[in-house]
N, C-alpha and C. Protein backbone atom coordinates (compact mmCIF):
# COMPACT_ATOMS: atom_id res chain seq x y z
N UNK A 1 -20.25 18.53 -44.79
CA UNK A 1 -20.54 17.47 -43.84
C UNK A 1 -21.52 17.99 -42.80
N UNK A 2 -22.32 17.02 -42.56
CA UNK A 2 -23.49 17.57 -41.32
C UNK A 2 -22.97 17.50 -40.13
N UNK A 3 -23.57 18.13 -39.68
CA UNK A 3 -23.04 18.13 -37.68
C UNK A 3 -23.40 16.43 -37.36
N UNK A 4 -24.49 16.25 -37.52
CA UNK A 4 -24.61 15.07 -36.86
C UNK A 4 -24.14 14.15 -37.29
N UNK A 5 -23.28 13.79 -38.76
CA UNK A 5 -22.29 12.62 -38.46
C UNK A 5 -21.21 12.67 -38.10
N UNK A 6 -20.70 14.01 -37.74
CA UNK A 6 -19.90 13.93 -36.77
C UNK A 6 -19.87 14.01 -35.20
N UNK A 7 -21.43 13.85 -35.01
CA UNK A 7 -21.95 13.57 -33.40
C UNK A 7 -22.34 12.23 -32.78
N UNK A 8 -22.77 11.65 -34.14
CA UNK A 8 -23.41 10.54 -33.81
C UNK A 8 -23.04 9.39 -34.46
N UNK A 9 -22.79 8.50 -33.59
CA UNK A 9 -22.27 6.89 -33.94
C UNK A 9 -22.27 5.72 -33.61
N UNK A 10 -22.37 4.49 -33.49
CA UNK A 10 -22.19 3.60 -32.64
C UNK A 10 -20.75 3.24 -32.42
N UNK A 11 -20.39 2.64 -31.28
CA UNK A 11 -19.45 2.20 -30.91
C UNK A 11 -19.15 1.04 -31.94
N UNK A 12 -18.35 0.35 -31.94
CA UNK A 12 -18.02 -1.45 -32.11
C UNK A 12 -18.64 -2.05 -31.04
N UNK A 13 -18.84 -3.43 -31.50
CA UNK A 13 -19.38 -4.29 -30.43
C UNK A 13 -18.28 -4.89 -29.90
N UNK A 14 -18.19 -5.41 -28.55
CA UNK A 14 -16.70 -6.01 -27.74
C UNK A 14 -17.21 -7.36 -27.60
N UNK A 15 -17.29 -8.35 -28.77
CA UNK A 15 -17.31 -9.44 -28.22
C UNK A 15 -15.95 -10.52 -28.88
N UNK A 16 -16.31 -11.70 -29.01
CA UNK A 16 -15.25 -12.35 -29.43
C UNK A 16 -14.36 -13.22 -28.34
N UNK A 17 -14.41 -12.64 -26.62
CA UNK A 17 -13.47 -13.20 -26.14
C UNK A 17 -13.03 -12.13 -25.80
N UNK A 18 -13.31 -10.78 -26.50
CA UNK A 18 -12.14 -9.47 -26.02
C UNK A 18 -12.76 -9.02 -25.12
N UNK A 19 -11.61 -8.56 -24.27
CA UNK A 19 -12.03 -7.66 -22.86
C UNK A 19 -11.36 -6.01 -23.15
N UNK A 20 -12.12 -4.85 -22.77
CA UNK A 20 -11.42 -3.61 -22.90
C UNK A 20 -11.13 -3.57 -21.21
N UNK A 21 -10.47 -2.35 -21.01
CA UNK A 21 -10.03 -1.75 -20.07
C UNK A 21 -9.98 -0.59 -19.87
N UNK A 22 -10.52 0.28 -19.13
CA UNK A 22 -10.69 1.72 -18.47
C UNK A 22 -10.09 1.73 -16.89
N UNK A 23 -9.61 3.03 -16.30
CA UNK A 23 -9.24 3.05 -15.21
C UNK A 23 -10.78 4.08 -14.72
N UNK A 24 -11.95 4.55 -15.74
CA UNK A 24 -12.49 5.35 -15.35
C UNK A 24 -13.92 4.49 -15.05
N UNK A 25 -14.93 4.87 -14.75
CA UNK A 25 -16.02 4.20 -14.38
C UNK A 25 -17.05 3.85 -14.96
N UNK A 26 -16.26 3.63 -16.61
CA UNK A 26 -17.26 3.41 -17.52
C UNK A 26 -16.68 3.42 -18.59
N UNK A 27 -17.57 3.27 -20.10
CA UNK A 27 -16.51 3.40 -21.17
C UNK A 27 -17.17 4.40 -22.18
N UNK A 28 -16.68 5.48 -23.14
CA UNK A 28 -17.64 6.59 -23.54
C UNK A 28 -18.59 5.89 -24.91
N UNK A 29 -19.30 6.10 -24.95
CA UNK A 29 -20.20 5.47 -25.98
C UNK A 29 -20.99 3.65 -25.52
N UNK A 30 -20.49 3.57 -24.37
CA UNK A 30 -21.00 2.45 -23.82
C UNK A 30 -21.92 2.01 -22.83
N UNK A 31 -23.13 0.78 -22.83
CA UNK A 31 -23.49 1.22 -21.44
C UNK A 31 -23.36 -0.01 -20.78
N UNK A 32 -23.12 -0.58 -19.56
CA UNK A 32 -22.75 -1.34 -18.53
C UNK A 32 -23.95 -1.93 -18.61
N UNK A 33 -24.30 -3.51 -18.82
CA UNK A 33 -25.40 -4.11 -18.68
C UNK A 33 -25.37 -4.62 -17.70
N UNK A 34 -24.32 -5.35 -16.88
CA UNK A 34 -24.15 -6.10 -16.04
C UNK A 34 -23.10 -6.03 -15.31
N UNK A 35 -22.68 -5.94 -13.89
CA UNK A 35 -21.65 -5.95 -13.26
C UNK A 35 -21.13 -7.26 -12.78
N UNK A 36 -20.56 -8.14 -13.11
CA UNK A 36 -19.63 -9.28 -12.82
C UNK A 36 -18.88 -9.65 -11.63
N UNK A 37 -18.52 -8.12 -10.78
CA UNK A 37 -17.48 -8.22 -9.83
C UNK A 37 -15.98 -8.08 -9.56
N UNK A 38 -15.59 -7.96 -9.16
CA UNK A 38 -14.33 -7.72 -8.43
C UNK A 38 -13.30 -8.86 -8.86
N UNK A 39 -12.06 -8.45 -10.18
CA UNK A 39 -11.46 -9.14 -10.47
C UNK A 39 -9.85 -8.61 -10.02
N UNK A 40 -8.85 -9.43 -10.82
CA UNK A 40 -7.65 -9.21 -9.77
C UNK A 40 -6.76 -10.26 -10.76
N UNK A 41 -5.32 -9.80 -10.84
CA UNK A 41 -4.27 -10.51 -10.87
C UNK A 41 -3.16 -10.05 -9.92
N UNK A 42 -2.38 -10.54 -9.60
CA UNK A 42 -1.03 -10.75 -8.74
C UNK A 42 0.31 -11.38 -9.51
N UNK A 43 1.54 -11.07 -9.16
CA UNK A 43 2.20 -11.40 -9.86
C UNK A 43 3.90 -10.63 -8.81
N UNK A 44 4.71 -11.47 -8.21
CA UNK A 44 5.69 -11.89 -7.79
C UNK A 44 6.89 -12.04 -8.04
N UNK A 45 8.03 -11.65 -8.77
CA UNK A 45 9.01 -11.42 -9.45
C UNK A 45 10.55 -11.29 -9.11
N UNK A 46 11.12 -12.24 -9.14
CA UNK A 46 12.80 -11.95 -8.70
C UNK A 46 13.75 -11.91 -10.01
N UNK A 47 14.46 -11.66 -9.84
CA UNK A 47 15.99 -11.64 -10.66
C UNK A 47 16.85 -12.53 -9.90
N UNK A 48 17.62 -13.12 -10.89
CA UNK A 48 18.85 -13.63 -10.17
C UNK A 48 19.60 -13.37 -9.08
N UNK A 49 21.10 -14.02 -8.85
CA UNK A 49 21.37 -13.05 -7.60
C UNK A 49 22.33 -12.38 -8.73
N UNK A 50 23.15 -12.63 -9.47
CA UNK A 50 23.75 -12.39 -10.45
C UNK A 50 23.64 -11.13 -10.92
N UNK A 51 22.06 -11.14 -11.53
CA UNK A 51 21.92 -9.37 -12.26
C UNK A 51 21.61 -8.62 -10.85
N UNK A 52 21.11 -9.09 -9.49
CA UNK A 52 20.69 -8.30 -8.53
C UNK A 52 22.04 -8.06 -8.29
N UNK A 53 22.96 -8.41 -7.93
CA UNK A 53 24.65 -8.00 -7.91
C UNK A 53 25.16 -6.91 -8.86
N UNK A 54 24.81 -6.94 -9.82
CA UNK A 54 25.03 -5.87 -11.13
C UNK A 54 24.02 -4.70 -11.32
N UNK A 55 23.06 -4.77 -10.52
CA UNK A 55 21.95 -3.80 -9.98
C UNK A 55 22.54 -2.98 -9.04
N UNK A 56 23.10 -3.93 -7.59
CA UNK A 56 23.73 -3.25 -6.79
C UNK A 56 24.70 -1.68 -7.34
N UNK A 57 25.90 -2.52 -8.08
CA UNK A 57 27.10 -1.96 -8.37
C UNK A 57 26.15 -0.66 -9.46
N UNK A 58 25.70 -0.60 -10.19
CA UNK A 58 24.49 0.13 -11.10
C UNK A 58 24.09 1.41 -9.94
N UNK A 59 23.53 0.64 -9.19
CA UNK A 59 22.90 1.57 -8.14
C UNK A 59 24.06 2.58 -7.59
N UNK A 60 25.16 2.52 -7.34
CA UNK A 60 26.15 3.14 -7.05
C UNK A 60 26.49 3.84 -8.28
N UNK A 61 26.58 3.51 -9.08
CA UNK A 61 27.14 4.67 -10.27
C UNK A 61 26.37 5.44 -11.10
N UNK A 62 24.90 5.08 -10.70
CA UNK A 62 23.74 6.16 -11.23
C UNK A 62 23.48 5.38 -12.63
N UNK A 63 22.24 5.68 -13.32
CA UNK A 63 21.67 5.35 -14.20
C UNK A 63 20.62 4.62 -14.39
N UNK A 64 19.79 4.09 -15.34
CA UNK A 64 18.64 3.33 -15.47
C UNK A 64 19.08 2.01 -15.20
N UNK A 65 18.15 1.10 -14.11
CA UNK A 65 18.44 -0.31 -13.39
C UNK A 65 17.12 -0.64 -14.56
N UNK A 66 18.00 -1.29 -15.75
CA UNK A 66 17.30 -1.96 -16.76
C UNK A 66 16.71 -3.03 -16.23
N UNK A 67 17.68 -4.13 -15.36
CA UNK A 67 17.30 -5.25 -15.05
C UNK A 67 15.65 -5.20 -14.07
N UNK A 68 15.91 -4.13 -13.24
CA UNK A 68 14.94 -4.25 -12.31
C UNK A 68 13.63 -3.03 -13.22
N UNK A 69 13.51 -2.33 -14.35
CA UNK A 69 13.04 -1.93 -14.75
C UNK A 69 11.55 -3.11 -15.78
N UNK A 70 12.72 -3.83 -16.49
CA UNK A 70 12.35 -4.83 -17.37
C UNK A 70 11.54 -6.10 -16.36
N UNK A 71 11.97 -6.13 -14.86
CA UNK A 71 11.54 -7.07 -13.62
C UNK A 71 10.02 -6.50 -13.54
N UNK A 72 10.28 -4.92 -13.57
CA UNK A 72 8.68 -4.40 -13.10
C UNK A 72 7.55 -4.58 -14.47
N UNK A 73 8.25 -4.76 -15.99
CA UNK A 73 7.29 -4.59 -16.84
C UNK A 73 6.83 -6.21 -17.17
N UNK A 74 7.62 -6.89 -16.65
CA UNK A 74 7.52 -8.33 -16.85
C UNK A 74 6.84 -8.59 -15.43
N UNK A 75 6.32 -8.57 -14.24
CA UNK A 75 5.54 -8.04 -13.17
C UNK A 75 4.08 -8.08 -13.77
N UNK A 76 3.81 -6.24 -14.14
CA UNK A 76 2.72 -6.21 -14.26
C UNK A 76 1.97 -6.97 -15.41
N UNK A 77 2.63 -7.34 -16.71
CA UNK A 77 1.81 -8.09 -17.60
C UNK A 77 1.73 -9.44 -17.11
N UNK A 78 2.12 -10.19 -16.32
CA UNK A 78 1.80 -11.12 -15.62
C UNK A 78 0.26 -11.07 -15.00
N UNK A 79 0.66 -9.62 -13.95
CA UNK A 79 -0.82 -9.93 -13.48
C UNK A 79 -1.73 -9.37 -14.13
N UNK A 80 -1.49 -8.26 -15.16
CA UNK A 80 -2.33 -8.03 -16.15
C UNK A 80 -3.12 -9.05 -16.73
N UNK A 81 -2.41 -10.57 -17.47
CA UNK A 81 -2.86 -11.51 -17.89
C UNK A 81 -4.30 -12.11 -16.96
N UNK A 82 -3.39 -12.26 -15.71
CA UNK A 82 -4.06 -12.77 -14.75
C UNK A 82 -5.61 -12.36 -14.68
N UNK A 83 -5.60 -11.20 -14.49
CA UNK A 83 -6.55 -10.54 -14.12
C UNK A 83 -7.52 -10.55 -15.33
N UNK A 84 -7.01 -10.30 -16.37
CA UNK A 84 -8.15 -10.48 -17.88
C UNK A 84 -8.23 -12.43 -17.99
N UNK A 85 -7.40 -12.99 -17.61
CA UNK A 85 -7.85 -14.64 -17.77
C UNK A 85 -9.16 -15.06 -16.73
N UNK A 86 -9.39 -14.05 -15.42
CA UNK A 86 -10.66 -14.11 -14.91
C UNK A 86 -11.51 -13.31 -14.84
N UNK A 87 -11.18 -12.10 -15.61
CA UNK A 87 -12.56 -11.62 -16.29
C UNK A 87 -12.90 -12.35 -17.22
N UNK A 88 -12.56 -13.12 -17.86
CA UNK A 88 -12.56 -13.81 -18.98
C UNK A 88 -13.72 -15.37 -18.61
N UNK A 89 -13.51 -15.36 -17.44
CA UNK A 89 -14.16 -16.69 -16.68
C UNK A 89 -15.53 -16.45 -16.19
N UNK A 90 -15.43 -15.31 -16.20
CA UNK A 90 -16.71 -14.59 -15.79
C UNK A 90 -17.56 -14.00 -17.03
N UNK A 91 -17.18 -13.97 -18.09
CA UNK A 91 -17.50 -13.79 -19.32
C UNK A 91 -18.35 -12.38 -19.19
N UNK A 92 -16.81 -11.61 -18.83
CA UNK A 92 -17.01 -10.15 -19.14
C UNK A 92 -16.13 -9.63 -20.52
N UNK A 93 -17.09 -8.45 -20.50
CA UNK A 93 -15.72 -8.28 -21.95
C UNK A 93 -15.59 -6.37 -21.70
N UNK A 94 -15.31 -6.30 -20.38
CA UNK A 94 -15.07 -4.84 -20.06
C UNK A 94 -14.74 -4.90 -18.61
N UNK A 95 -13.41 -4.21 -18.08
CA UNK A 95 -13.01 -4.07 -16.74
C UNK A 95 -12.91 -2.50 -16.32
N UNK A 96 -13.59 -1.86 -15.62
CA UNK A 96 -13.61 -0.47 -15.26
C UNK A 96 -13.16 -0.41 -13.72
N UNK A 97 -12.56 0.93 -13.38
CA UNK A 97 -12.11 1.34 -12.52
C UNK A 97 -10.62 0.74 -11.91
N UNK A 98 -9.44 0.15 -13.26
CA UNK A 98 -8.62 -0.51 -13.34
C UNK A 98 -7.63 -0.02 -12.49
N UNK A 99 -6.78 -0.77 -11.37
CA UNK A 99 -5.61 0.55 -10.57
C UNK A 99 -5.04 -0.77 -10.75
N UNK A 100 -3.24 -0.29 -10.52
CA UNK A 100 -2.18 -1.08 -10.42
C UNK A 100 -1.40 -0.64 -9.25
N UNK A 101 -0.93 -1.77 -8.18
CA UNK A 101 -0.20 -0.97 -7.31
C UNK A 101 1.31 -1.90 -7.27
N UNK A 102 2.39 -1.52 -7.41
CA UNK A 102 3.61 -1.98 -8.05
C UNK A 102 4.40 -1.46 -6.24
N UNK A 103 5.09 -2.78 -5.74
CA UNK A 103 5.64 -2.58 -4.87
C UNK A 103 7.24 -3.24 -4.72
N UNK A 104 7.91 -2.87 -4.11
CA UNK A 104 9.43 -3.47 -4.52
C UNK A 104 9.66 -4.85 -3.44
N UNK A 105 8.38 -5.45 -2.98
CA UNK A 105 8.44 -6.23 -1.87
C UNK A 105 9.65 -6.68 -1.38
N UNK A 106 10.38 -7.68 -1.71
CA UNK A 106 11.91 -7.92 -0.88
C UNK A 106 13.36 -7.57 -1.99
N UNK A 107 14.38 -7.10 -1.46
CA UNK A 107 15.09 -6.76 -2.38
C UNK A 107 15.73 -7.20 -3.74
N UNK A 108 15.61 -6.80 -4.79
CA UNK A 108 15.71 -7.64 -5.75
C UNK A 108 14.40 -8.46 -6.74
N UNK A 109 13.14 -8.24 -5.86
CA UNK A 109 11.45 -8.80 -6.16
C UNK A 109 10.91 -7.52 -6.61
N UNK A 110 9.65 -7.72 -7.01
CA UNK A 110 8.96 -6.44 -7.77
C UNK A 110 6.99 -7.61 -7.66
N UNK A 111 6.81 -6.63 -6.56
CA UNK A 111 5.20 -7.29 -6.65
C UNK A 111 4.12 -6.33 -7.50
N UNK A 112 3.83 -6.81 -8.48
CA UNK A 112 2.43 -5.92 -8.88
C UNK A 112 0.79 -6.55 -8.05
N UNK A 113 0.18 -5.71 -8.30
CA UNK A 113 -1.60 -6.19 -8.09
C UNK A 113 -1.85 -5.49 -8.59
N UNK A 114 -3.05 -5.73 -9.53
CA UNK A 114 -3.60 -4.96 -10.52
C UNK A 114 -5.05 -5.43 -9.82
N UNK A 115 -6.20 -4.61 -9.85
CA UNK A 115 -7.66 -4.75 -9.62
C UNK A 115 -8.65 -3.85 -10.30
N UNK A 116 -9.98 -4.22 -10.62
CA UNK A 116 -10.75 -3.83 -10.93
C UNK A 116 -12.35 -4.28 -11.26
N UNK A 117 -13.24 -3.93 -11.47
CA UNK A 117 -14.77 -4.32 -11.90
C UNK A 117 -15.17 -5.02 -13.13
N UNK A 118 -15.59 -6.21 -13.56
CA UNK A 118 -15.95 -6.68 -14.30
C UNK A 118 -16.95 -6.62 -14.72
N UNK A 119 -17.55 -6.26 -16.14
CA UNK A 119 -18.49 -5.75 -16.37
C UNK A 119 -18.92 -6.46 -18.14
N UNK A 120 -20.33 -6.45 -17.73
CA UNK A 120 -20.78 -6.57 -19.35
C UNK A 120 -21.24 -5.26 -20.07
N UNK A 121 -20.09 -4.68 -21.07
CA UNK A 121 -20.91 -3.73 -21.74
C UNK A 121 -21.62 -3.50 -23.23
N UNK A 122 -22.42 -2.91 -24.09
CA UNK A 122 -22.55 -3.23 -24.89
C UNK A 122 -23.19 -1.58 -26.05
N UNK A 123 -22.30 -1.52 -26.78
CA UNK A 123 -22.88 -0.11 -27.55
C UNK A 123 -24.02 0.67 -27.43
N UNK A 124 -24.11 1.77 -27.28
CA UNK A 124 -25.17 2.90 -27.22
C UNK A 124 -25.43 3.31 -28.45
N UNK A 125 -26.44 2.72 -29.13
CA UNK A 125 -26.94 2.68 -30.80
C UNK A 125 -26.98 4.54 -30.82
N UNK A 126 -25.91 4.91 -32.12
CA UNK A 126 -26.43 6.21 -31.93
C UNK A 126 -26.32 7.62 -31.52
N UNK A 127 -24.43 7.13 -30.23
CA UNK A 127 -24.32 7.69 -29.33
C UNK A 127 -24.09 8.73 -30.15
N UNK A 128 -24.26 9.92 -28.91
CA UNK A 128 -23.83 11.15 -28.73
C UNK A 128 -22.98 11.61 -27.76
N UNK A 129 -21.54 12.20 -28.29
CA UNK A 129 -20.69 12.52 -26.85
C UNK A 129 -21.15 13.69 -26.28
N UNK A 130 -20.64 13.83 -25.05
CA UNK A 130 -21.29 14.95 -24.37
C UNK A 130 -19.89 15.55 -23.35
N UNK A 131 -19.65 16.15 -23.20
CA UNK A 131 -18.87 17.36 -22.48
C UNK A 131 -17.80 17.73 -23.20
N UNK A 132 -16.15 17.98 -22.97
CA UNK A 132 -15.57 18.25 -23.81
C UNK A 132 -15.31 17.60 -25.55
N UNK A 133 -15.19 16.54 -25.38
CA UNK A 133 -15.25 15.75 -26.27
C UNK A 133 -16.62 16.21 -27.99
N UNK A 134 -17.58 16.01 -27.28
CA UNK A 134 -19.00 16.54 -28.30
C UNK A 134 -18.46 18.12 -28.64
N UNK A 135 -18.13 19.28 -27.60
CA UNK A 135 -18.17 20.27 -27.39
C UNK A 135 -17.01 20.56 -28.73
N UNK A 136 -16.16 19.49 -28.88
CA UNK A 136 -15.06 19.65 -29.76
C UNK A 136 -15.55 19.38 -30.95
N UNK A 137 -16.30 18.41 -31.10
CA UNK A 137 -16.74 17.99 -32.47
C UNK A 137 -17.48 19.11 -32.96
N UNK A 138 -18.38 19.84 -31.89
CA UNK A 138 -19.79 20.75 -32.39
C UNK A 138 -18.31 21.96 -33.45
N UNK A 139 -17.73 22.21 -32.46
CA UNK A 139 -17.03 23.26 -32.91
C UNK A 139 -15.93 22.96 -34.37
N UNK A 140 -16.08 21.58 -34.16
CA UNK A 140 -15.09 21.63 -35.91
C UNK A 140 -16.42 21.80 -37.03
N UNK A 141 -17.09 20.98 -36.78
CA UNK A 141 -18.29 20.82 -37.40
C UNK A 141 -19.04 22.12 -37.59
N UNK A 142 -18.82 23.61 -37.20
CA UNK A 142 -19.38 24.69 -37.48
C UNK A 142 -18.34 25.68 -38.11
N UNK A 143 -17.30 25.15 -37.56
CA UNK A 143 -16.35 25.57 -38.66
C UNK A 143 -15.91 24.79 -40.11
N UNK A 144 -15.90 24.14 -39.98
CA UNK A 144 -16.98 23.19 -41.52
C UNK A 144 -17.76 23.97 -42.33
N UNK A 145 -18.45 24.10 -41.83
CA UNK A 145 -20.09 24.75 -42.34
C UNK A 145 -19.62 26.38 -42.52
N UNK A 146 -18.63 27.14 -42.12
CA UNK A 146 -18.73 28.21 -42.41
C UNK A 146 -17.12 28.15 -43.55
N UNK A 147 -16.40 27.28 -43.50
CA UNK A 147 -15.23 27.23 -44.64
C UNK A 147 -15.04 25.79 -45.13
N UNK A 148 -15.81 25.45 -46.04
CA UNK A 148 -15.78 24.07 -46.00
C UNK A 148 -14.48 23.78 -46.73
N UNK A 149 -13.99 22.42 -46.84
CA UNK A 149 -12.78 22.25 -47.09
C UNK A 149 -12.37 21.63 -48.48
């Protein structure tokens, strides 16, 4: 096998409606055509008083608070949704620099906000990775070439 098809490639194209997601400031093999702006979901969450009562008594005897666990994952895909239904409006199909901040707002509630950059990106015909990543490939790829398999 040559070095360079294992250096060089194109990405997939992200269209269709699909949006990716990075928390980093970009995506590897991609390049940012357009910046869209500052998107966002929110999302607000109680339990009963019932399981918050059985949380309580929980809380006293130690162990995993399923109820309020399952409150926080049902939380953030809320505003997860949220937040890709208006990147989606904006007809991006890439959100970079993604943070979630998960707060226990009133007792028994679970607030997420999720935010980030909306962006149009679109394959780098060709790419080549570069720092650890390439640095890994160069090195299987020469050990290849000296024991091939």
């Amino acid at each position: 096998m040559r070095q360079e098809e294992w250096l060089v490639g194109t990405r997939p194209a992200i269209d269709g409606g699909r949006i990716i997601m990075s928390g980093a400031e970009g995506f590897d093999g991609y390049e940012i055509m357009e910046y869209k702006g500052m998107v966002w979901g929110i999302s607000m969450r109680a339990k009963d008083m019932g399981q918050d009562c059985a949380m309580g008594i929980k809380h006293m005897t130690g162990g995993e608070l399923q109820s309020y666990t399952a409150l926080g994952d049902e939380s953030r895909q809320k505003a997860l949704d949220r937040m890709l239904e208006m990147a989606g409006r904006q007809e991006a199909n890439g959100i970079i620099n993604v943070e979630f901040e998960l707060t226990g707002g009133v007792q028994g509630a679970a607030q997420v906000v999720v935010h980030g950059t909306a962006v149009v990106i679109k394959p780098i015909v060709n790419y080549v990775p570069t720092g650890a990543a390439g640095n890994i490939l160069v090195e299987i790829s020469e050990a290849l070439q000296k024991r091939p398999l």
